[in-house]
Protein backbone atom coordinates (compact mmCIF):
# COMPACT_ATOMS: atom_id res chain seq x y z
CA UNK A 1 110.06 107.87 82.54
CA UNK A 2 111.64 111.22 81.79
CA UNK A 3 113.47 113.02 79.41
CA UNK A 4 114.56 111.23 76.42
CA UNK A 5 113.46 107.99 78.49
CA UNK A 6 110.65 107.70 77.29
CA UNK A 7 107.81 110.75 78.07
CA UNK A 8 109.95 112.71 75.66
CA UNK A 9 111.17 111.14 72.66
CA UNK A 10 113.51 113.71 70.84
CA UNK A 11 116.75 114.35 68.48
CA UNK A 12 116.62 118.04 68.94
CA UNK A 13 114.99 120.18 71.83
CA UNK A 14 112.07 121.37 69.46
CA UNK A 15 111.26 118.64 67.17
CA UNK A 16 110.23 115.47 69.08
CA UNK A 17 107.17 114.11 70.21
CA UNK A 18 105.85 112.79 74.00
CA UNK A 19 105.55 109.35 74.43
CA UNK A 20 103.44 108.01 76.61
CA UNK A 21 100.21 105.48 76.21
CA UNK A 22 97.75 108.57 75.82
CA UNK A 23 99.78 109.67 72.63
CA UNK A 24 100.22 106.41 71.15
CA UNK A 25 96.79 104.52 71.65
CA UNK A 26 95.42 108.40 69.35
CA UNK A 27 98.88 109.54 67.56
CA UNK A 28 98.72 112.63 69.43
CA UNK A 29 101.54 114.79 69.50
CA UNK A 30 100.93 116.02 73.12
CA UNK A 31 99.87 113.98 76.06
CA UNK A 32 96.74 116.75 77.05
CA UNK A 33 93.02 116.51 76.63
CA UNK A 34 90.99 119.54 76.70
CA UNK A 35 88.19 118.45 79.48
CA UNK A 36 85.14 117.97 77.76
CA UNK A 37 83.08 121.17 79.19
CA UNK A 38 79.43 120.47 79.35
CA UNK A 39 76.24 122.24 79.42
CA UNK A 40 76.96 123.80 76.15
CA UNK A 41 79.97 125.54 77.09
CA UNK A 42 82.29 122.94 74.66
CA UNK A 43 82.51 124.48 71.00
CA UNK A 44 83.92 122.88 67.43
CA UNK A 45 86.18 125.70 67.51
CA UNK A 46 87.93 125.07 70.87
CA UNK A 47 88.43 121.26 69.95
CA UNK A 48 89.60 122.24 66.29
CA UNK A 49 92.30 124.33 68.65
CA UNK A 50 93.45 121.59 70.30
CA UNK A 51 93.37 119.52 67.74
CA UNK A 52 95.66 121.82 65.67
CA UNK A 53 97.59 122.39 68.50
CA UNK A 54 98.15 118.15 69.01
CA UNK A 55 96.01 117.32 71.74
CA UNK A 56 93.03 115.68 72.46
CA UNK A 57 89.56 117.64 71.80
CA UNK A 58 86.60 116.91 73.62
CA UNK A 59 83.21 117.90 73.39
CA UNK A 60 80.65 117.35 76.08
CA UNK A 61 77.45 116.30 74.61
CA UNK A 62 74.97 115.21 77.33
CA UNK A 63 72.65 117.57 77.21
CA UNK A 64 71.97 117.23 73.23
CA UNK A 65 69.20 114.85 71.71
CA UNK A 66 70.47 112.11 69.26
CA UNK A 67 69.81 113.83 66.19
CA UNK A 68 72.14 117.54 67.62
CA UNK A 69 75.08 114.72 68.46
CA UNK A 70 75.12 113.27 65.28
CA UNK A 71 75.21 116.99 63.82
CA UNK A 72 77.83 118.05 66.00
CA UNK A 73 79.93 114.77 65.38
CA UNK A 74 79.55 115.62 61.60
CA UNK A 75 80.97 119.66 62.54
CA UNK A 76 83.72 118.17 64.20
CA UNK A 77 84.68 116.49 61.07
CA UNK A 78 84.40 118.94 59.25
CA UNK A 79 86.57 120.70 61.38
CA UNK A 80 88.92 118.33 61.99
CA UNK A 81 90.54 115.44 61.01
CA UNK A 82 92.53 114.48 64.40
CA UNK A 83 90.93 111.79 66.37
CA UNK A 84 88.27 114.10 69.23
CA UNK A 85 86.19 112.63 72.30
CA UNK A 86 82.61 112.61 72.83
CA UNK A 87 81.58 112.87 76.68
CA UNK A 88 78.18 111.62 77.91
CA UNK A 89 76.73 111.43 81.14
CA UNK A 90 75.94 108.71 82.90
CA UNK A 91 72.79 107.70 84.87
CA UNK A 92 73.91 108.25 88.39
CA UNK A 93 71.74 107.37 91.41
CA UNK A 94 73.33 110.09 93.47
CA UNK A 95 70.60 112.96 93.33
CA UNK A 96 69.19 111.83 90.32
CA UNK A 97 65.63 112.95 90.16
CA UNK A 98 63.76 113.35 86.82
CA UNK A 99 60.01 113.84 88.50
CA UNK A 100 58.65 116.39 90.87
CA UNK A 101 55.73 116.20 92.99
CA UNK A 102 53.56 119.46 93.14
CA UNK A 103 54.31 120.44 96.38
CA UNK A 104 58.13 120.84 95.94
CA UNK A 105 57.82 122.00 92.79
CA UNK A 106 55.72 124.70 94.58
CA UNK A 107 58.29 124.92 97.25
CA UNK A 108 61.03 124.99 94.91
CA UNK A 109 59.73 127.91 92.81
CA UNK A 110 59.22 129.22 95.85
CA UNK A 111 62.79 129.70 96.22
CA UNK A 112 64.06 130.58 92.66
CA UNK A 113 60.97 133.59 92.50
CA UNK A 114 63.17 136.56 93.43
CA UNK A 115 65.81 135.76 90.60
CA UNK A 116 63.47 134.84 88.21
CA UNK A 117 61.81 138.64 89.36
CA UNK A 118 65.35 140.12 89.54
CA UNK A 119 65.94 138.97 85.94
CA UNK A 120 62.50 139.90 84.82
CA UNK A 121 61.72 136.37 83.77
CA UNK A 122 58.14 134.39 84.58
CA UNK A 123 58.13 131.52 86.32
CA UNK A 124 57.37 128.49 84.87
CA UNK A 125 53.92 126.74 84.75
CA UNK A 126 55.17 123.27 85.18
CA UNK A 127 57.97 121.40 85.58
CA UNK A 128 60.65 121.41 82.65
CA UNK A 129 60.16 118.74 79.60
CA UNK A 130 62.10 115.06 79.87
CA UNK A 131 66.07 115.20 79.52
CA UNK A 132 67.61 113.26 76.71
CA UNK A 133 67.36 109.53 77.15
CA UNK A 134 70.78 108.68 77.95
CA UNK A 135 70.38 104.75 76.32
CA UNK A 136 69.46 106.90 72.75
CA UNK A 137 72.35 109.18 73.54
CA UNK A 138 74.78 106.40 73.58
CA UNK A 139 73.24 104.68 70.38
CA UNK A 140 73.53 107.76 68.41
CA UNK A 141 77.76 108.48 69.43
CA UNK A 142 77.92 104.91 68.27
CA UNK A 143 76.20 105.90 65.05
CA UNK A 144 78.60 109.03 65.14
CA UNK A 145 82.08 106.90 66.05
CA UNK A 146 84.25 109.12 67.58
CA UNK A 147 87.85 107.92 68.38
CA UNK A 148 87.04 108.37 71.61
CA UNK A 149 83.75 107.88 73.97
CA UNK A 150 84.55 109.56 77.48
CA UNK A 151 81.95 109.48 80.01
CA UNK A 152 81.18 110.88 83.75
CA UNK A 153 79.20 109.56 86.83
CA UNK A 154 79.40 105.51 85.93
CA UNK A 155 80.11 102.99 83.81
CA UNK A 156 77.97 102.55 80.06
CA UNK A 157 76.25 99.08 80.18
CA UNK A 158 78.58 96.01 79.07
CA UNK A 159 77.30 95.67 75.18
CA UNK A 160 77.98 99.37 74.53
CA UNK A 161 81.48 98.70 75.84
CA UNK A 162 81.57 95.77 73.57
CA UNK A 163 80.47 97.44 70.62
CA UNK A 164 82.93 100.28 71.26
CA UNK A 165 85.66 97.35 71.24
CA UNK A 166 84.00 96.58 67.94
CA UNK A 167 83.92 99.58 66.33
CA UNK A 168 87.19 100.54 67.57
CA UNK A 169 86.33 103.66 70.07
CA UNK A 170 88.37 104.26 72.92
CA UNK A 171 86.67 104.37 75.71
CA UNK A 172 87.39 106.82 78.90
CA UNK A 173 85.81 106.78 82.19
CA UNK A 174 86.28 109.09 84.88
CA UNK A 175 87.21 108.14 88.50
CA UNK A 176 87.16 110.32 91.77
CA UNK A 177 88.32 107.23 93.81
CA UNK A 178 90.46 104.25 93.88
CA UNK A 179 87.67 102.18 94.10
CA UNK A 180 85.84 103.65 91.23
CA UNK A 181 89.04 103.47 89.17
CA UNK A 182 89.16 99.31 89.81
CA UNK A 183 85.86 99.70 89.02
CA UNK A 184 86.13 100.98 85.67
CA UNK A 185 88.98 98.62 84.67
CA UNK A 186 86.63 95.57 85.75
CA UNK A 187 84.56 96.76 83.81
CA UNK A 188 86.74 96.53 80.60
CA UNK A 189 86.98 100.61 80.17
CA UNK A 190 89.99 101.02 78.32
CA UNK A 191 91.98 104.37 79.78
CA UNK A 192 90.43 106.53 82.78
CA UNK A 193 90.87 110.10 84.19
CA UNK A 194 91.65 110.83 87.48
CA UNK A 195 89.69 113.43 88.81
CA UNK A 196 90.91 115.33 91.73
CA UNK A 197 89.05 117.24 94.14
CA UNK A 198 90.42 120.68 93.15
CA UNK A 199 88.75 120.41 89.34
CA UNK A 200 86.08 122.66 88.37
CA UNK A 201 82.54 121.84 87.25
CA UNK A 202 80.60 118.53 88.51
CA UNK A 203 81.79 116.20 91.12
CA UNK A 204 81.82 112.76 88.84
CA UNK A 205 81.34 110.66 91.56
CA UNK A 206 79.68 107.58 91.02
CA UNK A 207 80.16 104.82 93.76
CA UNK A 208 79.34 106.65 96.67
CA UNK A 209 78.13 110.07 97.35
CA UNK A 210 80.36 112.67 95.83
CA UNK A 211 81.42 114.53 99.23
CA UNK A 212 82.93 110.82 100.02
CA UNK A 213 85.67 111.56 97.42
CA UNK A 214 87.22 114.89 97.73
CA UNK A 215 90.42 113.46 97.52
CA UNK A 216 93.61 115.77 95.93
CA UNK A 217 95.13 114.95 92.81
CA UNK A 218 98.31 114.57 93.74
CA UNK A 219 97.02 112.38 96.82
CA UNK A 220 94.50 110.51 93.94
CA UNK A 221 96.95 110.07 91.04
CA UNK A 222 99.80 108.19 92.44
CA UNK A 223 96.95 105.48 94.58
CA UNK A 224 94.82 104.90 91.21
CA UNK A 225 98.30 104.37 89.24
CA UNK A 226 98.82 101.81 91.46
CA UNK A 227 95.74 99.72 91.71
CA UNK A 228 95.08 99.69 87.69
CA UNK A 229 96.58 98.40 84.86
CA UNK A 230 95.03 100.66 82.63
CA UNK A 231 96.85 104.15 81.49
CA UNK A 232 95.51 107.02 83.82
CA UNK A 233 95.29 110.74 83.16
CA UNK A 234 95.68 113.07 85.86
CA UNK A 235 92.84 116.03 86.35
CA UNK A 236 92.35 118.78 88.58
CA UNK A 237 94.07 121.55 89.40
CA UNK A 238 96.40 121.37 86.49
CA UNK A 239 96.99 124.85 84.41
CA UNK A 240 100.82 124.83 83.82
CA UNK A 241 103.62 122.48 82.92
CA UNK A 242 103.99 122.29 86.97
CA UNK A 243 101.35 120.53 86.81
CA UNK A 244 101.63 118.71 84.16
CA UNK A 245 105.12 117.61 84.86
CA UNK A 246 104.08 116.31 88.49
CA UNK A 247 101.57 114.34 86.80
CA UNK A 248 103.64 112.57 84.69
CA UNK A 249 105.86 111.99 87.03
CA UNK A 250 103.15 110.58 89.14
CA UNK A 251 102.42 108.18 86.60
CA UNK A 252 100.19 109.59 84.65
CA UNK A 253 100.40 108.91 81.09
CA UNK A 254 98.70 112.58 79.94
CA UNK A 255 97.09 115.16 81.75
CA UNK A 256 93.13 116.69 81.60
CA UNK A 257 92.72 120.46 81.78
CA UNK A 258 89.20 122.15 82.04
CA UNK A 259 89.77 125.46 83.22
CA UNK A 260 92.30 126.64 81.57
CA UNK A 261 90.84 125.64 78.53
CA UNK A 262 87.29 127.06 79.39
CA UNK A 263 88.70 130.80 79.61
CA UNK A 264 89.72 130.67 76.05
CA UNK A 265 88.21 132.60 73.16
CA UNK A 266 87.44 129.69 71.48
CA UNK A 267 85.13 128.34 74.02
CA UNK A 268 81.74 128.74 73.91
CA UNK A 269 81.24 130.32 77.21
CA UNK A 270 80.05 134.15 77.36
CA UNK A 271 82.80 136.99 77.43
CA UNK A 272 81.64 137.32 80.73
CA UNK A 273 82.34 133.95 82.04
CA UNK A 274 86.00 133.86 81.00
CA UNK A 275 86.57 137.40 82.21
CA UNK A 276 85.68 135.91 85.38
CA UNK A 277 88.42 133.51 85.59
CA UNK A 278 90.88 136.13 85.77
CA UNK A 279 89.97 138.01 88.22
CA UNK A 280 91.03 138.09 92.14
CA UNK A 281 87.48 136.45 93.28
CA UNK A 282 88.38 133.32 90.86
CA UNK A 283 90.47 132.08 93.94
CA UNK A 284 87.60 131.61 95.93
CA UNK A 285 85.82 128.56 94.52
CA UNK A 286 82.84 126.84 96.54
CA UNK A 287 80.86 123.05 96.05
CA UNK A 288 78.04 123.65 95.46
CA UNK A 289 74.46 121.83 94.20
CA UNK A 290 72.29 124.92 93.86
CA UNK A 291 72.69 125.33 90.21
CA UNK A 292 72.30 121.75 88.73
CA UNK A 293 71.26 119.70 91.83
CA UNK A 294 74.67 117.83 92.26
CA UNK A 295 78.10 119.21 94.01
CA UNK A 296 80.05 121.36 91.62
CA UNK A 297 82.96 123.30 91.67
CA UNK A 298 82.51 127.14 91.14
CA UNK A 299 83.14 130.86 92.16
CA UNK A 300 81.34 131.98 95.02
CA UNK A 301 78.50 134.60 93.97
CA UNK A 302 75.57 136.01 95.24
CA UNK A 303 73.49 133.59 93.70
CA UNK A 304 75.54 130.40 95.98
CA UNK A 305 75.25 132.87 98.85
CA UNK A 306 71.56 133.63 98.85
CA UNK A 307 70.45 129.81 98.23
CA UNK A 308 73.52 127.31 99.75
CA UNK A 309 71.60 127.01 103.23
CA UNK A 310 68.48 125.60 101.37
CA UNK A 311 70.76 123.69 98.46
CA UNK A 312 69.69 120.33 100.20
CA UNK A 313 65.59 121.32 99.62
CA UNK A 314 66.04 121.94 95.96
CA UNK A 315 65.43 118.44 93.56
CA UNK A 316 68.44 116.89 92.46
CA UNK A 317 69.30 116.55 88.61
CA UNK A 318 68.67 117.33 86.36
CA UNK A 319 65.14 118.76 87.24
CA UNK A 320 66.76 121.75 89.10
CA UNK A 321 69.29 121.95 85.99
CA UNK A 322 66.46 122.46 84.27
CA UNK A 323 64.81 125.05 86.31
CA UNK A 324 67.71 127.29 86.71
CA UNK A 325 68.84 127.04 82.75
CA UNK A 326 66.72 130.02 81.67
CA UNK A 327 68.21 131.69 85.02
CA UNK A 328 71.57 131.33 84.06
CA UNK A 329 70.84 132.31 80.05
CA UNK A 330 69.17 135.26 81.73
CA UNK A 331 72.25 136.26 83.69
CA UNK A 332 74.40 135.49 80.53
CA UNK A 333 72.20 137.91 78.21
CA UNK A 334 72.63 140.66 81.10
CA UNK A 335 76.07 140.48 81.69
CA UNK A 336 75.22 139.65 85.23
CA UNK A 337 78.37 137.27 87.00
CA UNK A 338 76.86 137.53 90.52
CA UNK A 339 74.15 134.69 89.34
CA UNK A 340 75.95 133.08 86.66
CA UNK A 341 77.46 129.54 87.36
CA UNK A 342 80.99 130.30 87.07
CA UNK A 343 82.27 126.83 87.24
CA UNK A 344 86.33 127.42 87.62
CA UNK A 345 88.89 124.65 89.11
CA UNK A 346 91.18 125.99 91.88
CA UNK A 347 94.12 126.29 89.34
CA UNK A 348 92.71 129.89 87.83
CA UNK A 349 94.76 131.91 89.87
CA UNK A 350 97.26 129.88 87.54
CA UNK A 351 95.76 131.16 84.12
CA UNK A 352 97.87 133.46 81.47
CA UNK A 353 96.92 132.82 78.72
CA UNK A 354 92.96 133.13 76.61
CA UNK A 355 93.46 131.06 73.30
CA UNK A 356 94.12 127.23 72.97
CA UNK A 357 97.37 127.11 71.33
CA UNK A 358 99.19 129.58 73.66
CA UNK A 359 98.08 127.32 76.77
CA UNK A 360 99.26 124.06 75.23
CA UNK A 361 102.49 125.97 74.03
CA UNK A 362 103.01 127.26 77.50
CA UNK A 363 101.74 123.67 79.10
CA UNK A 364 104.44 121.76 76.80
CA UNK A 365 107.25 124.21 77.06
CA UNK A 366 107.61 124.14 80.70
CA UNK A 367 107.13 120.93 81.23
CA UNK A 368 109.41 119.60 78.84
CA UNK A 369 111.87 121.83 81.01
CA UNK A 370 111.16 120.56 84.15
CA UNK A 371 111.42 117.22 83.00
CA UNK A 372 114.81 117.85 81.26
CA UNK A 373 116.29 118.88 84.25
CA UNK A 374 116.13 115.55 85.76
């Protein structure tokens, strides 16, 4: 579907409204959601932005406790009264590992002592405090009923699917495979994101080891549109209406963007951290485990460097999330980018633009160019 055929529903150049499932299933305006950015890097602000702006918000929330979701559900609210997504995490066998025997814990401090010196913090005494159950996690977004309840690394168990049917949340998986994609519509999961290899941050694989699906988006999308019936948004690598417009023409009925959303002022990552993405060394993105415990996408810095030939001795997540949090606060407070985790897709050398509405602006503009052409 193209131009005034159905993507793009119009009586003057300016004044119409996309059309695709995305936008009608939420009344959105604009076919884009803003990735949900995790690890408290996702702000009310930058989802108030998008929502003003007519897309999708989303705010990553698996690493609060029950009672910080519900509060943050109620400041989105407040915020806003467009429809937003709450992303959760869930459990995912793949390097998984909540407990730590002495002797690699021993080992592993071992290995984190010189930043901890570097950054003049102590080490820890004993291994970090129990994550938030994720079973009380999904109880409380229930409580907080978001229009949306988007999740990462698997599937949420079949009565909290049928309660979202029940309550009337959408509910949208993520997918770096084909298989995980049939998987997801099995499974009764109403709309999913495809996740190409090129996106930034964690590799959501689920199914099989995450270094089994480091398939391209534009290799991904058009495969997954094929085996599902269920609409599919295209991720990865997308920062312009290039992108976006391939996408759609792909098949996809919107289009995810993390990046390009996470160097914006109204995120809640450090000054530092979006400065980062615009800069020449933002081209050079690495996977990576050594800052969380599973494969993410980020810029190379001394701190990958120094630890990626031991990565595969440190404890999976989230224990080594844990361990390396006051690290990377550390590195925050000192303005220090060399051991930050500067998660970035392989679409910054793409950015322009460092405030929500001028990305979705630029994102719809071209696009709906492109796609008028044809």
């Amino acid at each position: 579907m193209l131009w005034n055929t159905g993507l793009w529903n119009t009586g003057t150049r300016n004044t119409g409204s996309w059309d695709t499932e995305l936008t009608r299933r939420l009344g959105l305006r604009l076919p884009v959601v803003q990735g949900p950015l995790g690890g408290g890097l996702s702000s009310v602000a930058l989802v108030g932005a998008v929502a003003d702006a007519g897309g999708l918000g989303s705010f990553g929330v698996h690493h609060l406790a029950p009672q910080a979701l519900l509060d943050t559900a109620a400041l989105l609210r407040a915020r806003t009264s467009a429809p937003f997504a709450l992303n959760l995490w869930m459990p995912c066998a793949y390097r998984q590992q909540k407990h730590i025997e002495p002797v690699q814990f021993a080992r592993t401090l071992e290995l984190l002592a010189p930043f901890y010196d570097e950054l003049g913090l102590a080490l820890p005494e004993a291994p970090p405090a129990a994550w938030p159950d994720e079973r009380e996690q999904m109880e409380a977004l229930l409580e907080a009923r978001p229009a949306v309840f988007s999740f990462v690394f698997g599937i949420p168990p079949d009565d909290v699917l049928r309660r979202c049917r029940q309550l009337g949340i959408l509910t949208l998986g993520a997918a770096t495979t084909v298989a995980e994609a049939r998987a997801l519509e099995a499974a009764g999961v109403d709309m999913l994101v495809a996740s190409g290899a090129e996106a930034g941050g964690h590799r959501v694989a689920f199914l099989e080891p995450p270094e089994r699906g480091l398939i391209g988006l534009f290799a991904l999308l058009p495969q997954v549109v094929d085996a599902v019936q269920i609409p599919v948004i295209g991720a990865g690598g997308i920062a312009d209406g290039r992108g976006m417009a391939a996408a759609l023409l792909l098949g996809a009925q919107g289009v995810q963007l993390g990046t390009a959303f996470l160097a914006c002022e109204e995120s809640a990552a450090s000054a530092v951290q979006r400065a980062s993405l615009f800069q020449p060394q933002a081209s050079d993105t690495v996977l990576t485990r050594v800052f969380s415990g599973r494969l993410a996408r980020g810029i190379h810095n001394e701190f990958v460097e120094r630890l990626q030939t031991v990565e595969h001795s440190l404890p999976g997540y989230p224990l080594l999330n844990s361990l390396t949090a006051e690290l990377k606060r550390a590195a925050v407070a000192r303005q220090r980018p060399e051991l930050m985790s500067l998660w970035s897709g392989q679409s910054a050398g793409l950015l322009r633009h460092r405030n929500a509405g001028a990305v979705l602006a630029a994102l719809e503009g071209q696009a709906q160019a492109l796609l008028g052409r044809l």
